[in-house]
Protein backbone atom coordinates (compact mmCIF):
# COMPACT_ATOMS: atom_id res chain seq x y z
CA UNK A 1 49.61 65.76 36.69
CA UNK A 2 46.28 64.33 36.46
CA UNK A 3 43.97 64.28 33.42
CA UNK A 4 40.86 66.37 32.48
CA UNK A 5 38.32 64.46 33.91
CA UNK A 6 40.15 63.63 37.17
CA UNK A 7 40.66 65.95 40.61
CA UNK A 8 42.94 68.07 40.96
CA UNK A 9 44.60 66.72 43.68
CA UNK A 10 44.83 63.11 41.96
CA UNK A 11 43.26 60.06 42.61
CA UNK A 12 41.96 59.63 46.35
CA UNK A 13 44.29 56.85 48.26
CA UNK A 14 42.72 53.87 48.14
CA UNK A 15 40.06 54.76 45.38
CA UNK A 16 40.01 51.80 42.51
CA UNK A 17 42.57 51.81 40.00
CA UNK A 18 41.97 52.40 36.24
CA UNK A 19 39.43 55.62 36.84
CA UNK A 20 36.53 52.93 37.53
CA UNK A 21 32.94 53.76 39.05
CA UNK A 22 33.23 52.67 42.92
CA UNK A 23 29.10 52.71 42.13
CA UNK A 24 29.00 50.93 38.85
CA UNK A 25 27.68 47.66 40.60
CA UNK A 26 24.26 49.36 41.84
CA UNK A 27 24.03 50.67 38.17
CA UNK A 28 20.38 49.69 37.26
CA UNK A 29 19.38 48.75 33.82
CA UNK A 30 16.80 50.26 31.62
CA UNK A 31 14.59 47.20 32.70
CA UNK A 32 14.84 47.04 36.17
CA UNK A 33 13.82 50.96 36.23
CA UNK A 34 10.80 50.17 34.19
CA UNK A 35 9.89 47.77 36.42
CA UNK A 36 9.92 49.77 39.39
CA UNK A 37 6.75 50.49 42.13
CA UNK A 38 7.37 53.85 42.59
CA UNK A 39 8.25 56.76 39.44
CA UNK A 40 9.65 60.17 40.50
CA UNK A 41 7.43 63.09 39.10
CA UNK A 42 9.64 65.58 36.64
CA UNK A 43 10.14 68.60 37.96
CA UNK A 44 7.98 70.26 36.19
CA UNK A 45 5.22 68.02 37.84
CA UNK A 46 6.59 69.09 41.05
CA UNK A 47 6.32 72.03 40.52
CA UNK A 48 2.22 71.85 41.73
CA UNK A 49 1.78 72.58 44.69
CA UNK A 50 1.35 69.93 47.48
CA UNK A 51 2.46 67.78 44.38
CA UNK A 52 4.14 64.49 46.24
CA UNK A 53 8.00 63.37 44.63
CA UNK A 54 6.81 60.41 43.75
CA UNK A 55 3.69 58.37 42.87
CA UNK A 56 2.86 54.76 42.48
CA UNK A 57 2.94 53.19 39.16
CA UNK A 58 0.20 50.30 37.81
CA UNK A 59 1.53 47.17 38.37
CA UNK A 60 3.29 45.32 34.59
CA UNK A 61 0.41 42.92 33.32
CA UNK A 62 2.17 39.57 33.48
CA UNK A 63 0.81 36.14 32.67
CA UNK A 64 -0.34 34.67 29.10
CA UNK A 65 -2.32 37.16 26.42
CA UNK A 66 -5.49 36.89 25.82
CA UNK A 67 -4.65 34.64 22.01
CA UNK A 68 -2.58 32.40 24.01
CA UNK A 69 -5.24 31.99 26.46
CA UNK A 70 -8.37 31.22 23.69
CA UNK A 71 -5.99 28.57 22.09
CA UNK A 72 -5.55 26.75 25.77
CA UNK A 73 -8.80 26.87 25.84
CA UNK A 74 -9.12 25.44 22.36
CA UNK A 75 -6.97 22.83 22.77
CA UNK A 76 -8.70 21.89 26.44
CA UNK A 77 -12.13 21.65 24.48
CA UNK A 78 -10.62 19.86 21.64
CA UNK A 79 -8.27 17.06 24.11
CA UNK A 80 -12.01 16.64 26.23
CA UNK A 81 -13.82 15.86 23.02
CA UNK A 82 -11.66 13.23 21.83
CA UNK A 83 -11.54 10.98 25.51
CA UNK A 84 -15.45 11.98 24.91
CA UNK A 85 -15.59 10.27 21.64
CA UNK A 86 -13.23 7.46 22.36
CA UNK A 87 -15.32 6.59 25.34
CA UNK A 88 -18.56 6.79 23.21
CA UNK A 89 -17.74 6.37 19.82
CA UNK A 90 -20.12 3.09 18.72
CA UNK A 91 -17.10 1.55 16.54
CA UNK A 92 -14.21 1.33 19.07
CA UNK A 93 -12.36 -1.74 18.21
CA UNK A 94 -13.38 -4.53 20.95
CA UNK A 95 -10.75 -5.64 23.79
CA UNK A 96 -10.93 -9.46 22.97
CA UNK A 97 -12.66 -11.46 20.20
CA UNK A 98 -14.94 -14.11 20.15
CA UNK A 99 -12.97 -17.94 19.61
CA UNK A 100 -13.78 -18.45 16.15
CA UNK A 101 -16.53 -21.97 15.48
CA UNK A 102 -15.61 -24.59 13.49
CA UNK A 103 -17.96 -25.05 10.45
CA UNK A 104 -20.70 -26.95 10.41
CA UNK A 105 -21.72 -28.82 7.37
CA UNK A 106 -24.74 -31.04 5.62
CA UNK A 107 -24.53 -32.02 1.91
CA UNK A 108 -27.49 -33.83 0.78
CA UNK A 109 -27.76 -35.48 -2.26
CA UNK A 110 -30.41 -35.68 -4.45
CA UNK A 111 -31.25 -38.32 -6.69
CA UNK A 112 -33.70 -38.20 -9.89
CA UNK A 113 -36.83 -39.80 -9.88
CA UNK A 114 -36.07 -41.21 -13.23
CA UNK A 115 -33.58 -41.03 -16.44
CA UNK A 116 -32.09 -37.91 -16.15
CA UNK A 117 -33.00 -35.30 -19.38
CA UNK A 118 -30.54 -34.23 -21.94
CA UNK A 119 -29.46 -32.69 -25.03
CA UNK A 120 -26.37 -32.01 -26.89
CA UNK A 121 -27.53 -28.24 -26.76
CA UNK A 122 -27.11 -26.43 -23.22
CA UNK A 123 -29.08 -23.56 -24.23
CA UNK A 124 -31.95 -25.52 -24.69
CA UNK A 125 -32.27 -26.96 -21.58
CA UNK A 126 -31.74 -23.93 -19.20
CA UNK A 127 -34.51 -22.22 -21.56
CA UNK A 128 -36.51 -25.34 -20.48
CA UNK A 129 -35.69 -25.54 -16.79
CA UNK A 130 -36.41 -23.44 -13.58
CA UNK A 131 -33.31 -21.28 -14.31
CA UNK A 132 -34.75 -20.31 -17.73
CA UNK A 133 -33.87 -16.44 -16.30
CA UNK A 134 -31.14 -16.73 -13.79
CA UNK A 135 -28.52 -14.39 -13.89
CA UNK A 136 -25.10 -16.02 -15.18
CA UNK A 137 -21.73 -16.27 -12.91
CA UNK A 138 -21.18 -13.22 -10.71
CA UNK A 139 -23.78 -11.55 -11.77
CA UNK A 140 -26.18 -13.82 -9.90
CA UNK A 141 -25.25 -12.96 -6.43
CA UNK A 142 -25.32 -9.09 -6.35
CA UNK A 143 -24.68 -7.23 -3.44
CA UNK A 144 -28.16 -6.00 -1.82
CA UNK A 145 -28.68 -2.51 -0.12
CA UNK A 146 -26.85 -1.74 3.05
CA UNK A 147 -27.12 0.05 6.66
CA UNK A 148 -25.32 0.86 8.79
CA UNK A 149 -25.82 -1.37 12.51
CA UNK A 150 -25.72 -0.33 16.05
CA UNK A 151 -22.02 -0.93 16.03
CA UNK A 152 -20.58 -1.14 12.45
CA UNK A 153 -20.40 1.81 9.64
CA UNK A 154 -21.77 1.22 6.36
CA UNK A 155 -18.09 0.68 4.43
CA UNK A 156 -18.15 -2.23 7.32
CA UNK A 157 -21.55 -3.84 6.05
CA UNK A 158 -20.23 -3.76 2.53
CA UNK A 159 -16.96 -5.39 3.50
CA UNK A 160 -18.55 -8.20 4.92
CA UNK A 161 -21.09 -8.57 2.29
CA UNK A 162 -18.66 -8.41 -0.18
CA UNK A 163 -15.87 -10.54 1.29
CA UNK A 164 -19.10 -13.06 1.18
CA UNK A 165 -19.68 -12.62 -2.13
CA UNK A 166 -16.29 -13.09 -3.21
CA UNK A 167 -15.97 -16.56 -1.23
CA UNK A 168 -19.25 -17.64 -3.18
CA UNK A 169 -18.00 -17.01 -6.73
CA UNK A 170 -14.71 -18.50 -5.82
CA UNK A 171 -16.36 -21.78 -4.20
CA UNK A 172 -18.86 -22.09 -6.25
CA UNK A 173 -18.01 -20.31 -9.81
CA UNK A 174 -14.84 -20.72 -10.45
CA UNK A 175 -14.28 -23.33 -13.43
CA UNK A 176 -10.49 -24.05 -11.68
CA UNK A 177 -12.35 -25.10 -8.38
CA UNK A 178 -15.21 -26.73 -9.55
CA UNK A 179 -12.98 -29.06 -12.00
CA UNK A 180 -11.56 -30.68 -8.26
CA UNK A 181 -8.26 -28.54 -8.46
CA UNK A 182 -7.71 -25.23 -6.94
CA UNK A 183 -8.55 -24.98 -3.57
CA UNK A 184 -6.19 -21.51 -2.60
CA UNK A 185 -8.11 -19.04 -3.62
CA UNK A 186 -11.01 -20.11 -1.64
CA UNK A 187 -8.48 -21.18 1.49
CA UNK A 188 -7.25 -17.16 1.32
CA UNK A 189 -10.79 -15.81 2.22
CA UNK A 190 -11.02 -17.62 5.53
CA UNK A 191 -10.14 -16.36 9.01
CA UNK A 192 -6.84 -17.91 9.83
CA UNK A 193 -8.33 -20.34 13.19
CA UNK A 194 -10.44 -22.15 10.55
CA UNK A 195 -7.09 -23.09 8.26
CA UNK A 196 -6.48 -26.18 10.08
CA UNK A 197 -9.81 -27.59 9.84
CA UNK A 198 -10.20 -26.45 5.93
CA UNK A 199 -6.66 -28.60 4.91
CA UNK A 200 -7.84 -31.53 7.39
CA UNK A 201 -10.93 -31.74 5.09
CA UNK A 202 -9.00 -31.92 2.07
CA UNK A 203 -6.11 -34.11 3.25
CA UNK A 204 -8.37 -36.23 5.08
CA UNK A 205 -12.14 -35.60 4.07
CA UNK A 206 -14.70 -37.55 6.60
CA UNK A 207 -18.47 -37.74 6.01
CA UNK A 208 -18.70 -36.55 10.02
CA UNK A 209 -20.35 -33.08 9.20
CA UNK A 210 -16.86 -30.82 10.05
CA UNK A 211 -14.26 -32.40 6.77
CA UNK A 212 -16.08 -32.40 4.03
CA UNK A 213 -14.58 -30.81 0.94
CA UNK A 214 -17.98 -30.52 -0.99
CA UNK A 215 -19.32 -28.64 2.53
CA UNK A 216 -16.22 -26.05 1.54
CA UNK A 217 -16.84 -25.64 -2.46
CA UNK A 218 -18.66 -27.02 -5.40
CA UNK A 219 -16.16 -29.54 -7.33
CA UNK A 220 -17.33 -32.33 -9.36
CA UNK A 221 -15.08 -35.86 -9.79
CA UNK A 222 -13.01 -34.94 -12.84
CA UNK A 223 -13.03 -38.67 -13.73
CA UNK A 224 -16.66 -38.69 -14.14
CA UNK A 225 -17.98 -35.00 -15.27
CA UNK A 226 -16.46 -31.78 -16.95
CA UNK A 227 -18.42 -28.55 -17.68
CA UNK A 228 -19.65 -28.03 -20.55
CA UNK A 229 -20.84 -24.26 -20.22
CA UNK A 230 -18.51 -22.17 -18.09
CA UNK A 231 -21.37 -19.68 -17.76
CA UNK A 232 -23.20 -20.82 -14.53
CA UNK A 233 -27.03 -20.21 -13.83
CA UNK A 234 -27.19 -18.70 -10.13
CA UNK A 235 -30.01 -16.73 -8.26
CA UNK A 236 -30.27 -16.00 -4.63
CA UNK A 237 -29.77 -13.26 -1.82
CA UNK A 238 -27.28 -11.89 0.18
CA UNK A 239 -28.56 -10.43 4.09
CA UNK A 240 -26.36 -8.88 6.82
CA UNK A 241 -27.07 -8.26 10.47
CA UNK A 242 -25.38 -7.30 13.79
CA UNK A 243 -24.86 -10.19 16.27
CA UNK A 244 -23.97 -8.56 18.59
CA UNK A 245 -21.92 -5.38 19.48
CA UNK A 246 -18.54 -6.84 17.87
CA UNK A 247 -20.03 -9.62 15.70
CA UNK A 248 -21.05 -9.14 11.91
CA UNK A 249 -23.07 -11.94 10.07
CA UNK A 250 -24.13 -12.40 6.68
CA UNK A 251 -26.54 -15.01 5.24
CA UNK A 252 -26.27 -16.35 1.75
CA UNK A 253 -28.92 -18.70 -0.33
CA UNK A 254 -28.63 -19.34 -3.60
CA UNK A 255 -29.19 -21.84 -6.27
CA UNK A 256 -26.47 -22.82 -9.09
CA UNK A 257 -27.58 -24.56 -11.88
CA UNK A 258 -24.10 -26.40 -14.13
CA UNK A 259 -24.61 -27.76 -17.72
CA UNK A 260 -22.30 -30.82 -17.51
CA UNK A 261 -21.75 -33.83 -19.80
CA UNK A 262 -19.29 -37.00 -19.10
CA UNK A 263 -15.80 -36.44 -18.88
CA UNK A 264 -13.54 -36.75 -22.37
CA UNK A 265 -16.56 -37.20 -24.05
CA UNK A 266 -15.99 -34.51 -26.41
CA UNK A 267 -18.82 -31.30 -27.81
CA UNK A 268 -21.01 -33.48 -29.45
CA UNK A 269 -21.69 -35.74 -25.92
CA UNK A 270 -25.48 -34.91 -24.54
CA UNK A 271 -25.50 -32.54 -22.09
CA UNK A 272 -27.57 -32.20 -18.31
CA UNK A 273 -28.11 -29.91 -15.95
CA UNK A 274 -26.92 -30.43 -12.28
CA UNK A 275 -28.51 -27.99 -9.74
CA UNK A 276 -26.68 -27.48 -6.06
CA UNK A 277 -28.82 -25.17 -3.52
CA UNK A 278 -26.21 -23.95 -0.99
CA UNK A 279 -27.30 -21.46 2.67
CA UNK A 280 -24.11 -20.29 3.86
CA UNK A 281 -23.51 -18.67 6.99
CA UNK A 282 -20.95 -16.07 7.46
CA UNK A 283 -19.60 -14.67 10.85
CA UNK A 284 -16.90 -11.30 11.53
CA UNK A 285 -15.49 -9.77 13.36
CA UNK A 286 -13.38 -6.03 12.86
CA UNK A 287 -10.36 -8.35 12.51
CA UNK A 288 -12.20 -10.29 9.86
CA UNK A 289 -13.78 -7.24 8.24
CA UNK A 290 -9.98 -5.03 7.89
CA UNK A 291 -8.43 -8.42 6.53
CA UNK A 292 -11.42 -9.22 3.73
CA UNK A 293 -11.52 -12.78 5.33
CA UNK A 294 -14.78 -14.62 6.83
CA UNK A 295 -15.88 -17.46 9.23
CA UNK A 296 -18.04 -19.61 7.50
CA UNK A 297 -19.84 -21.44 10.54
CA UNK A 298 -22.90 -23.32 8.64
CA UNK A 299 -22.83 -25.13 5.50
CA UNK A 300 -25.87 -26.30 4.17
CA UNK A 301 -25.92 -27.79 0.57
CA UNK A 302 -28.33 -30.06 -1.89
CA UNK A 303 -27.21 -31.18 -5.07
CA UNK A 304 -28.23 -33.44 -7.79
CA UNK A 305 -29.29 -35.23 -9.58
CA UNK A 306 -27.04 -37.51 -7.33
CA UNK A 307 -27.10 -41.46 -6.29
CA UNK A 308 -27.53 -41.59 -2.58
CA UNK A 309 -25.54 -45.03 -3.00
CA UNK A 310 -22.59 -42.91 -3.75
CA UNK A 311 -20.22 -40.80 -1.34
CA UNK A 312 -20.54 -37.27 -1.83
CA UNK A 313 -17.65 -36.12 0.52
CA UNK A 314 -15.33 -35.42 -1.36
CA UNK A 315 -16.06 -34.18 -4.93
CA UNK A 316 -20.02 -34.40 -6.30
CA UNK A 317 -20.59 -37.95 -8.62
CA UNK A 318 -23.25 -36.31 -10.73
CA UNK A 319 -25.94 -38.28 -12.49
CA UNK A 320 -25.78 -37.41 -16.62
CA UNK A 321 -27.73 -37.26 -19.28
CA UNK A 322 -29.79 -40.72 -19.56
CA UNK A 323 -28.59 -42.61 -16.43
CA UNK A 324 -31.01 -43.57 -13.38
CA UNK A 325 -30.30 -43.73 -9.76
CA UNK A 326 -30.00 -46.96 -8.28
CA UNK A 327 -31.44 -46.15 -5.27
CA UNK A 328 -33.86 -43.08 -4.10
CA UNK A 329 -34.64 -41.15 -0.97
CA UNK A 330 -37.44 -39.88 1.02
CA UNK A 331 -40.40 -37.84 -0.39
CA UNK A 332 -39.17 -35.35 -3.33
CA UNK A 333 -37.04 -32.04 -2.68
CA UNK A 334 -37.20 -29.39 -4.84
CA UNK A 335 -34.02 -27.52 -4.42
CA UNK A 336 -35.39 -24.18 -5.99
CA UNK A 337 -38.08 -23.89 -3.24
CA UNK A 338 -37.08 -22.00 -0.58
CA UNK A 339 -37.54 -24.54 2.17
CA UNK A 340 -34.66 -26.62 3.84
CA UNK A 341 -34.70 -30.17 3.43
CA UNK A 342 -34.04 -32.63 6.26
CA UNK A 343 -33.02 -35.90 5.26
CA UNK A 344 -29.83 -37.87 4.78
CA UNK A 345 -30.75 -37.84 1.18
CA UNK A 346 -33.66 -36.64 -1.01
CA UNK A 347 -35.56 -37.52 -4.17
CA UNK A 348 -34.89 -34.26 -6.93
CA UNK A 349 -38.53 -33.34 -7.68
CA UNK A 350 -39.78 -33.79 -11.42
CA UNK A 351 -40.48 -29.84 -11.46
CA UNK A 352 -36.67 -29.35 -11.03
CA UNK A 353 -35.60 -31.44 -13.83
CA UNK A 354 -35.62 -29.39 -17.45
CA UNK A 355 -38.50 -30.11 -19.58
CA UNK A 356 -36.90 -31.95 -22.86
């Protein structure tokens, strides 16, 4: 006997077992009806006269909404303006830098036209001299006003004016450097292709205008002078300018004036003043700039009072208190004038020598 839901006569022969749709494959989900072209009318609808059985449905809106297309968009104006700017941006990092110069130097001495003035008080004589009101130590090379170039940003400019600064009060400040002994902390500042010629010059200093220590720093022979005011005299300027679209350069002048006396001699020894005019010419590049390190291509020093007899190479022999140069120079050079000397070795004007 079959069950309620099945015919009275049975199962057909050869129907499929287990009471299972013969139609259940071509079963259509809720999806693929929504989907569909054509929608039958209800029959209510067809009811109307001359009312058709079916009618057409709109087509499904497919592709991307409208948000999704606005950020496409966004993101196609946003990718465009960044090849843009890194095609026109004015600081792009160069391909390739420039080799890097050696550094040129000059150091002319200076010798005095006569005794050289002193006095046990080192106060006196800078209130008595041309550097009556200099600045003293760091404060004597301040950093000037920048711009921004063509090609470098303003945080650039002050980089390389202040990685300039920082090589001047080292080389030329610094009580440890100027006694003859520490040499690193200058050596750190430079760009790494001028190493070699830096340790050449103090290994094996040559008066040949490239390996001279005293074209590097300011360091007096320890066996002949010592300081005896740590608080330097200095005036001067610091300038930068573009040189060219991947070159920055920076050009210092300034005058140092030491109070010295002779070595050992103890406090109550007289004291002199020993002047040193140094133009320094500093190159960089972006390399330079993101490392705080510099070329320094052009060295150009006078200092005295000096003997011209004597070799100034490798530390500065000052003249002290009371002694006389054995031999002079050509016509006098005032090292706090603002023109460049010329000679092998110059006379130190009267006017730069302290009034005692």
């Amino acid at each position: 006997m079959g069950g309620p839901g099945d015919p009275p006569e049975g199962t057909p022969e050869g129907a499929p077992g287990g009471g299972e749709d013969e139609y259940r494959s071509v079963v259509f989900d809720e999806s693929f009806v929504r989907a569909a072209r054509l929608q039958e009318f209800s029959a209510q609808e067809r009811m109307a006269d001359h009312a058709p059985a079916v009618r057409r449905r709109p087509p499904l809106r497919r592709g991307l909404s409208r948000q999704a297309l606005v950020l496409v968009l966004l993101i196609a104006i946003a990718f465009g303006t960044a090849i843009y700017m890194g095609v026109r941006h004015p600081y792009q990092t160069p391909t390739a830098s420039e080799p890097v110069e050696p550094l040129r130097m000059t150091v002319i001495p200076l010798a005095p036209e006569g005794r050289v003035p002193g006095t046990a008080d080192p106060a006196y004589l800078y209130e008595h001299s041309p550097a009556a009101q200099f600045k003293t130590g760091a404060e004597g090379v301040p950093l000037p006003a920048s711009r921004r170039t063509a090609h470098f940003s303003d945080s650039q400019v002050v980089s390389a004016l202040t990685t300039a600064k920082d090589y001047i009060v080292r080389s030329a400040l610094d009580p440890e450097v100027l006694t003859g002994g520490e040499v690193r902390a200058v050596r750190v500042l430079l760009d790494p292709d001028q190493l070699d010629q830096f340790d050449q010059s103090f290994s094996r200093p040559t008066a040949d205008g490239r390996h001279a220590p005293t074209g590097w720093l300011v360091r007096f022979d320890p066996a002949r002078a010592e300081l005896a005011d740590r608080r330097v005299r200095v005036q001067g300027t610091l300038q930068a300018a573009e040189a060219d679209s991947s070159t920055l350069e920076v050009t210092a002048d300034h005058t140092f004036v030491y109070a010295l006396r002779p070595a050992g001699a103890g406090d109550e020894a007289e004291v002199s003043l020993f002047t040193v005019r140094r133009e320094l010419h500093f190159r960089f590049d972006r390399d330079d700039l993101r490392l705080h390190q510099a070329q320094l291509v052009v060295s150009y020093v006078q200092a005295g009072p000096l003997s011209c007899a004597e070799d100034s190479t490798n530390h500065l022999r000052p003249l002290l208190a009371g002694q006389t140069a054995k031999e002079g120079g050509p016509a006098g050079t005032d090292p706090y004038a603002t023109g460049s000397a010329t000679a092998l070795c110059g006379s130190l004007a009267t006017s730069a020598q302290p009034k005692v």
